[in-house]
PDB file of N, CA and C in Angstrom:
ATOM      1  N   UNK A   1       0.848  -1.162   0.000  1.00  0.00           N
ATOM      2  CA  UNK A   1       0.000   0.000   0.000  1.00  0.00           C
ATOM      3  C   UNK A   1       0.901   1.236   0.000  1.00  0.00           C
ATOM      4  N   UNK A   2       0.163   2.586  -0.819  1.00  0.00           N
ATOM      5  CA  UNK A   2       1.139   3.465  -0.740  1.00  0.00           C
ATOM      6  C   UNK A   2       1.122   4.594   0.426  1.00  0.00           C
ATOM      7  N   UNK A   3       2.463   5.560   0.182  1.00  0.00           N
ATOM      8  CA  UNK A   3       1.911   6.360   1.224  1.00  0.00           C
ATOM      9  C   UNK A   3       0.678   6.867   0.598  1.00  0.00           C
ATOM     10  N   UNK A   4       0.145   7.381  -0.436  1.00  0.00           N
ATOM     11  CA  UNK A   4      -0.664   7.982  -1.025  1.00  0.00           C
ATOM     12  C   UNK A   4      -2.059   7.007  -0.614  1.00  0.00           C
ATOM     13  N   UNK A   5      -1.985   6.193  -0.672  1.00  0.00           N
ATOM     14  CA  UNK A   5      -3.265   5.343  -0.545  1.00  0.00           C
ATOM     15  C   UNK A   5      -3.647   5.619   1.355  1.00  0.00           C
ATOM     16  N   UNK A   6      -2.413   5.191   1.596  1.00  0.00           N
ATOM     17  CA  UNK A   6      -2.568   5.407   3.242  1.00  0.00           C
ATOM     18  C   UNK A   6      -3.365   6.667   3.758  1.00  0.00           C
ATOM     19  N   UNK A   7      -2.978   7.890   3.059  1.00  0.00           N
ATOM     20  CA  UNK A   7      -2.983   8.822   3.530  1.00  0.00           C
ATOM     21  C   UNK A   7      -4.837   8.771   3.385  1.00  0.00           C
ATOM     22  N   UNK A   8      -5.411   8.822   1.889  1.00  0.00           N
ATOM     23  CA  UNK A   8      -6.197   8.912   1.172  1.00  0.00           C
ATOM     24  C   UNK A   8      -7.409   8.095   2.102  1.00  0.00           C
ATOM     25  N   UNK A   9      -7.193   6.861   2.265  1.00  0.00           N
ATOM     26  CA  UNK A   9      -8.325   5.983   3.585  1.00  0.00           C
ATOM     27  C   UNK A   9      -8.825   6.634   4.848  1.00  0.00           C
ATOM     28  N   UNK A  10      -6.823   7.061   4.878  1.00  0.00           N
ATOM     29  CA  UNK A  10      -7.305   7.676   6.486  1.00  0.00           C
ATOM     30  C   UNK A  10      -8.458   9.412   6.454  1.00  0.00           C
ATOM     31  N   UNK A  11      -8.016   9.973   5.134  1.00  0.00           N
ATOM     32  CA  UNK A  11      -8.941  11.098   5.247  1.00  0.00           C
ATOM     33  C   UNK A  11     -10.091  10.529   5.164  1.00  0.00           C
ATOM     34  N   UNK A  12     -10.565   9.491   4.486  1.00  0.00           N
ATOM     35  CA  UNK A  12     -11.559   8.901   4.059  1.00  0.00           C
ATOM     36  C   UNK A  12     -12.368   8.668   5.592  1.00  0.00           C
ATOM     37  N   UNK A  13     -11.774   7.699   6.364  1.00  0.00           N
ATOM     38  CA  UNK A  13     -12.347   7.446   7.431  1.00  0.00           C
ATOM     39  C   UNK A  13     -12.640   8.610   8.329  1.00  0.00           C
ATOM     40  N   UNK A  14     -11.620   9.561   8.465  1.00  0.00           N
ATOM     41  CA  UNK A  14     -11.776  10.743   9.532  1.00  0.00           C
ATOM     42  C   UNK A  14     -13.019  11.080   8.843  1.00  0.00           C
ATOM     43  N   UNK A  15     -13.218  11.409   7.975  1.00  0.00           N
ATOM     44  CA  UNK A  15     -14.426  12.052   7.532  1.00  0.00           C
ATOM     45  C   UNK A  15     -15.600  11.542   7.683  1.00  0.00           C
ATOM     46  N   UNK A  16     -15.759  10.375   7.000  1.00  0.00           N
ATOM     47  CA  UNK A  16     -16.871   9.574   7.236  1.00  0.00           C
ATOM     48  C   UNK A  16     -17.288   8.636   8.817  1.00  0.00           C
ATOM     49  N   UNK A  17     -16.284   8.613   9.483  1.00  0.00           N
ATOM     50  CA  UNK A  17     -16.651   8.678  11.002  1.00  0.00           C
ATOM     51  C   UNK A  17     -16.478   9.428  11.743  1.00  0.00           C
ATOM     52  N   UNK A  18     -16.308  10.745  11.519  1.00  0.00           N
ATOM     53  CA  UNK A  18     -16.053  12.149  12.166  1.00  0.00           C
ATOM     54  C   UNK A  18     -15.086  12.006  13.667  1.00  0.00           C
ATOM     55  N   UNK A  19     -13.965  11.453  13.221  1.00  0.00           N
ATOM     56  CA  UNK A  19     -12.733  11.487  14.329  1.00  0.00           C
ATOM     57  C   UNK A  19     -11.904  11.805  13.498  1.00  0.00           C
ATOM     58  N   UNK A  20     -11.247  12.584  14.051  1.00  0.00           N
ATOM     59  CA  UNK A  20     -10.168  13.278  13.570  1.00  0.00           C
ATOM     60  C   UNK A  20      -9.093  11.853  14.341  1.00  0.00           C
ATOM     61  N   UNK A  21      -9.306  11.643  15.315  1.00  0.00           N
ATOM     62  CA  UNK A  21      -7.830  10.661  16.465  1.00  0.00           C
ATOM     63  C   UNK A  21      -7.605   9.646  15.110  1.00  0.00           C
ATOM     64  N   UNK A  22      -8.169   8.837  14.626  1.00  0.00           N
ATOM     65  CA  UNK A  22      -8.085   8.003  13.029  1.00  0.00           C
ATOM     66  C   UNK A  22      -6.269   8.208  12.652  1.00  0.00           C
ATOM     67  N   UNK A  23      -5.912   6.864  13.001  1.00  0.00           N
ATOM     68  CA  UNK A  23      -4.058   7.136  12.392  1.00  0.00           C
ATOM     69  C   UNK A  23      -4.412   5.690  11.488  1.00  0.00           C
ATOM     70  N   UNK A  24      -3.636   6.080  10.557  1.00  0.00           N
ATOM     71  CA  UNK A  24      -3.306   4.962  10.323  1.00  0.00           C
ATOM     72  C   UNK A  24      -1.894   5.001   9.385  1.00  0.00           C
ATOM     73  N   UNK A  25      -0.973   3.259  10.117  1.00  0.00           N
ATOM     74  CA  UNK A  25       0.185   3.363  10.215  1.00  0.00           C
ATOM     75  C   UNK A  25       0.929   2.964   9.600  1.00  0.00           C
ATOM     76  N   UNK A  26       1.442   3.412   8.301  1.00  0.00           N
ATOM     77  CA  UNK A  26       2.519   2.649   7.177  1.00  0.00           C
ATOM     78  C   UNK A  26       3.643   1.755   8.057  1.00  0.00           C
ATOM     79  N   UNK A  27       3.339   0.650   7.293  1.00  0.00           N
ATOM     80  CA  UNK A  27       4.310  -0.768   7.614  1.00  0.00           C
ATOM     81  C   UNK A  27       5.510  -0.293   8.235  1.00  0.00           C
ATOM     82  N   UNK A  28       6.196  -1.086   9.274  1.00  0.00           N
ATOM     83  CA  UNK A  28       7.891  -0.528   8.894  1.00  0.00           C
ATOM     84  C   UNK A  28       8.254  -1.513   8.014  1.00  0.00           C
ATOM     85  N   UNK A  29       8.053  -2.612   7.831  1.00  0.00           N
ATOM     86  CA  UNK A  29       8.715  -3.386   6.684  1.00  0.00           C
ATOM     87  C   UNK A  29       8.170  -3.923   5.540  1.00  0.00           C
ATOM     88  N   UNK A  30       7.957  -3.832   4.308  1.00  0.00           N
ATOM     89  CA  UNK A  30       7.037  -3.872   3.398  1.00  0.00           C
ATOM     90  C   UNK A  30       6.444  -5.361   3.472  1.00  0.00           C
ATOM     91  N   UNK A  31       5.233  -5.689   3.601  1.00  0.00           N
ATOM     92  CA  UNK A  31       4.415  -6.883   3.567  1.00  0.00           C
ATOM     93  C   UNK A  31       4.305  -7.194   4.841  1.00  0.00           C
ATOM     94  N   UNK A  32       4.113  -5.721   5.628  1.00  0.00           N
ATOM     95  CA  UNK A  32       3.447  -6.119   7.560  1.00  0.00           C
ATOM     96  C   UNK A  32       2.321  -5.969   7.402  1.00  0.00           C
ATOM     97  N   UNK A  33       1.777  -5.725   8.228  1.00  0.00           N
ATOM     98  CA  UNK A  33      -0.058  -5.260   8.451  1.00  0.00           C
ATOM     99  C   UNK A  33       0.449  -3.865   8.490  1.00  0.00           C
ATOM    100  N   UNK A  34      -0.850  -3.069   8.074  1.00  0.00           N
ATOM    101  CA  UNK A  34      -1.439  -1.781   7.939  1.00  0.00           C
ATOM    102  C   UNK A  34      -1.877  -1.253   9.109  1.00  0.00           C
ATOM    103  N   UNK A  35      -1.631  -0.942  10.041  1.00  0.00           N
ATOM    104  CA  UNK A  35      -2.429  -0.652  11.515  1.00  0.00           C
ATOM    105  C   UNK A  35      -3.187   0.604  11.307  1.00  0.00           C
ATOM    106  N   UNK A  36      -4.454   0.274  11.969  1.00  0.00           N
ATOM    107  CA  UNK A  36      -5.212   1.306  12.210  1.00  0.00           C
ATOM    108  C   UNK A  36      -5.328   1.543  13.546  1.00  0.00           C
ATOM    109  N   UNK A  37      -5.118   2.663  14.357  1.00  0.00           N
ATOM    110  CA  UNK A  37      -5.570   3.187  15.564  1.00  0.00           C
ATOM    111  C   UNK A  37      -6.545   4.604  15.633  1.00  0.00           C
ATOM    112  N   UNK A  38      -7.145   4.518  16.871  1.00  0.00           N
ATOM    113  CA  UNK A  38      -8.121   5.733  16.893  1.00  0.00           C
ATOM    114  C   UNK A  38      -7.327   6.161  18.716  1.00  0.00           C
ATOM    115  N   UNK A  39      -7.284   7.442  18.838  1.00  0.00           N
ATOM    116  CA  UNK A  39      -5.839   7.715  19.907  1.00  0.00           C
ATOM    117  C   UNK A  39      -5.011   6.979  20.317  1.00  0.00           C
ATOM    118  N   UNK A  40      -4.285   6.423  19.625  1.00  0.00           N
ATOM    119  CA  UNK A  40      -3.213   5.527  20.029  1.00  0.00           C
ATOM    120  C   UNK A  40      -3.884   4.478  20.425  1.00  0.00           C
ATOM    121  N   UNK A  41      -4.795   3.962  20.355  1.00  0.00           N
ATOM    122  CA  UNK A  41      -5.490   2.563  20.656  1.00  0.00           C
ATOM    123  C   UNK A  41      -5.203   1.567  19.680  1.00  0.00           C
ATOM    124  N   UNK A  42      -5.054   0.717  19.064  1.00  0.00           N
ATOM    125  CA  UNK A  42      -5.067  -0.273  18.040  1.00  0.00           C
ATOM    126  C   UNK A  42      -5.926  -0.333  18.044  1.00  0.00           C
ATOM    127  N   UNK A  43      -6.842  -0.732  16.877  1.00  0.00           N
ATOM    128  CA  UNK A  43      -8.705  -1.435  16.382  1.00  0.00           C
ATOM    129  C   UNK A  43      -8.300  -2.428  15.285  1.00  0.00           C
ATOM    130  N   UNK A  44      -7.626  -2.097  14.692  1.00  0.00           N
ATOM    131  CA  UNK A  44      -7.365  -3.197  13.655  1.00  0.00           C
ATOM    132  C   UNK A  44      -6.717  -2.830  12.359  1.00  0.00           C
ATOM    133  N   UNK A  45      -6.634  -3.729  11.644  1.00  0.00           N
ATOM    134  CA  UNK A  45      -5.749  -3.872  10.055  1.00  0.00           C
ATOM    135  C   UNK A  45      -6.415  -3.310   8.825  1.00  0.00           C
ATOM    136  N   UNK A  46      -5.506  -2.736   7.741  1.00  0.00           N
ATOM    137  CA  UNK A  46      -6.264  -2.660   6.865  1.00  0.00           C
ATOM    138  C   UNK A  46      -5.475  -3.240   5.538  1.00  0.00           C
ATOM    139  N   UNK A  47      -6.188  -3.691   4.388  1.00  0.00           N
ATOM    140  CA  UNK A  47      -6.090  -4.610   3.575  1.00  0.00           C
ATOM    141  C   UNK A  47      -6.052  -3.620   2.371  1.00  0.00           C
ATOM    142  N   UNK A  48      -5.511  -3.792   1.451  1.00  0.00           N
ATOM    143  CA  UNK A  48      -5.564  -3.402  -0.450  1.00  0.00           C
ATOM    144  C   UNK A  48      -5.859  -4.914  -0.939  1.00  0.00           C
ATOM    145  N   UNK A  49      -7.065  -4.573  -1.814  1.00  0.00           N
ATOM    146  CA  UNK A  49      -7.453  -5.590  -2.211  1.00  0.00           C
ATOM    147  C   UNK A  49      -7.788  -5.320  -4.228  1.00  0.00           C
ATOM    148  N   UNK A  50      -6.960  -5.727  -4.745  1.00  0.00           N
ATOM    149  CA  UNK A  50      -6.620  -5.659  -6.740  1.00  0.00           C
ATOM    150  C   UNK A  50      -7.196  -6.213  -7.142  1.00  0.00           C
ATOM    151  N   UNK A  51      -8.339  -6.685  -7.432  1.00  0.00           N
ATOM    152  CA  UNK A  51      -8.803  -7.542  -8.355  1.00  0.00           C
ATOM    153  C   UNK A  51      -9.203  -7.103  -9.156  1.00  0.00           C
ATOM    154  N   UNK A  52      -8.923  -7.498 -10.977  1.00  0.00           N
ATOM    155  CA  UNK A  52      -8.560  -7.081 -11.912  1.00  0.00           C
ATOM    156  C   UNK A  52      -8.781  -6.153 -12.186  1.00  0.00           C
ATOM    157  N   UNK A  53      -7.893  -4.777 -11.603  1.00  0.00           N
ATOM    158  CA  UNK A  53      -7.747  -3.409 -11.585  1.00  0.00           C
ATOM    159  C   UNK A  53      -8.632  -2.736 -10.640  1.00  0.00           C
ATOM    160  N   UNK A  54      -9.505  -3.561  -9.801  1.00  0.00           N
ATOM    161  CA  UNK A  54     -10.393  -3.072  -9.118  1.00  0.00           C
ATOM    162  C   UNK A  54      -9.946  -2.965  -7.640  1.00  0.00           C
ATOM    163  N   UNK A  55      -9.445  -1.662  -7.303  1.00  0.00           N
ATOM    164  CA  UNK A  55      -8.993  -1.366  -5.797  1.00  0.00           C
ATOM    165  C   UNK A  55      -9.972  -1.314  -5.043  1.00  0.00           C
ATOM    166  N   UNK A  56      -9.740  -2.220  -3.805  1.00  0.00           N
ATOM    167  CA  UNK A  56     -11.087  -1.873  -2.265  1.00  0.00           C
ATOM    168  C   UNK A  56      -9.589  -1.833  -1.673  1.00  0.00           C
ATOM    169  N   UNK A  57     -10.089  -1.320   0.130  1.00  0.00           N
ATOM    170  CA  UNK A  57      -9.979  -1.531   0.995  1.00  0.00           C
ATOM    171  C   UNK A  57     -10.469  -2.084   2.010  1.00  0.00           C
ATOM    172  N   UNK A  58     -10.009  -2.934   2.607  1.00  0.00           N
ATOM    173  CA  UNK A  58     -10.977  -3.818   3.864  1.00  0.00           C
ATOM    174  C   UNK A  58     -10.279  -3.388   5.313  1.00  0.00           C
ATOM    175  N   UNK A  59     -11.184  -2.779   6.294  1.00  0.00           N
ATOM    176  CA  UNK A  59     -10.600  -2.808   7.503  1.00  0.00           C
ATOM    177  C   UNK A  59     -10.809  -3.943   8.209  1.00  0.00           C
ATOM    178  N   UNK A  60     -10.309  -4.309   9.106  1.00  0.00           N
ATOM    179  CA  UNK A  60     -10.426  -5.762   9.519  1.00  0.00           C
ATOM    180  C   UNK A  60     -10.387  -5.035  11.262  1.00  0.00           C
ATOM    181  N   UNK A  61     -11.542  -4.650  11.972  1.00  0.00           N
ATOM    182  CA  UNK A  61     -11.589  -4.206  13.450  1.00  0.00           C
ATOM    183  C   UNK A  61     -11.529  -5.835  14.330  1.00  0.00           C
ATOM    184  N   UNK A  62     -10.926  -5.665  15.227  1.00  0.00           N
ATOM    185  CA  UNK A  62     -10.563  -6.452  16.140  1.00  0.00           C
ATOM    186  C   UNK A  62     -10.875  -5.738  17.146  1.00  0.00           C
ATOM    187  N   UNK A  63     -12.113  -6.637  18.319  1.00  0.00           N
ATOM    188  CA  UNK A  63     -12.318  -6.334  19.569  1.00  0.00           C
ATOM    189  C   UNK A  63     -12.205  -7.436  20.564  1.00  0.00           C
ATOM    190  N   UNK A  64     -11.419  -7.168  21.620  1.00  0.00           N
ATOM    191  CA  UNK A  64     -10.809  -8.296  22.560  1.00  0.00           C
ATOM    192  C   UNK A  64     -12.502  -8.181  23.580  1.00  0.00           C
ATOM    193  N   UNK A  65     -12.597  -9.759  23.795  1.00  0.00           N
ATOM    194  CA  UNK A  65     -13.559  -9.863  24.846  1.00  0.00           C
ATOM    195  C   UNK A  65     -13.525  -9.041  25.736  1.00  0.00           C
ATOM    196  N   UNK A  66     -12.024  -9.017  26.573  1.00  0.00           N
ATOM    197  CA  UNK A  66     -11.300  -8.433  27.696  1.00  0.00           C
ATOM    198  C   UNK A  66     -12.042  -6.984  28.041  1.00  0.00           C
ATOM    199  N   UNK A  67     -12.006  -6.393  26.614  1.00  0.00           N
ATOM    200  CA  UNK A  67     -12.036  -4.832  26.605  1.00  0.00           C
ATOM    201  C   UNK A  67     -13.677  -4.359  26.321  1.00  0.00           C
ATOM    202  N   UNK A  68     -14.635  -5.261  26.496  1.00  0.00           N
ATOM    203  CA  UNK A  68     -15.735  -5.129  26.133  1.00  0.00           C
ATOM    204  C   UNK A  68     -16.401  -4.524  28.303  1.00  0.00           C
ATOM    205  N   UNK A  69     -17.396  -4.192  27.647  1.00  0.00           N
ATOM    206  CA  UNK A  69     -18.327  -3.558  29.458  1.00  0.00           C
ATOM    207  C   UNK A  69     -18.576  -5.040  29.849  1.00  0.00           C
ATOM    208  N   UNK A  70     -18.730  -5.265  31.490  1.00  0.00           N
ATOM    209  CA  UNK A  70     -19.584  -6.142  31.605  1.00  0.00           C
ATOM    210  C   UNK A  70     -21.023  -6.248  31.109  1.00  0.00           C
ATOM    211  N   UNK A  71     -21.690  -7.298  31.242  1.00  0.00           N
ATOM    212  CA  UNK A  71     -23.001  -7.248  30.994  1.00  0.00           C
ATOM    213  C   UNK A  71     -24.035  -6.644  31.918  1.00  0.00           C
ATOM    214  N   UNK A  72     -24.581  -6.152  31.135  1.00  0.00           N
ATOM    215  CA  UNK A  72     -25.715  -5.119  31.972  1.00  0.00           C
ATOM    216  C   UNK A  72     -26.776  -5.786  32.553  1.00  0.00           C
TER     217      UNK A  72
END
């Protein structure tokens, strides 16, 4: 993924979920995961997906049981 693409999602998301906190974190080594955080939190990965010339992106959110409320 590029920086350009990186950059481009993340405005994408700030906007369309109205948080500005929205990072998201170019690899340090080419072919890591994509990290997405919202204030320094981790939530999850994001994906480039080519199929025949056709660019998506997939976020992939991850929520730990751990970090969920108890039950009400």
């Amino acid at each position: 993924m590029t920086a350009n693409e990186i950059a481009r999602v993340q405005s994408y998301l700030r906007r369309v979920l109205s948080n500005e906190r929205i990072a998201i974190t170019p690899p340090i080594r080419q072919g890591a995961p994509v990290e997405v955080t919202v204030a320094g939190e981790f939530i999850g990965v994001l994906y480039r997906d080519d199929d025949e010339g056709e660019v998506s992106f997939s976020l992939n959110i991850s929520i730990l049981e751990e970090d969920l409320p108890p039950v009400a």
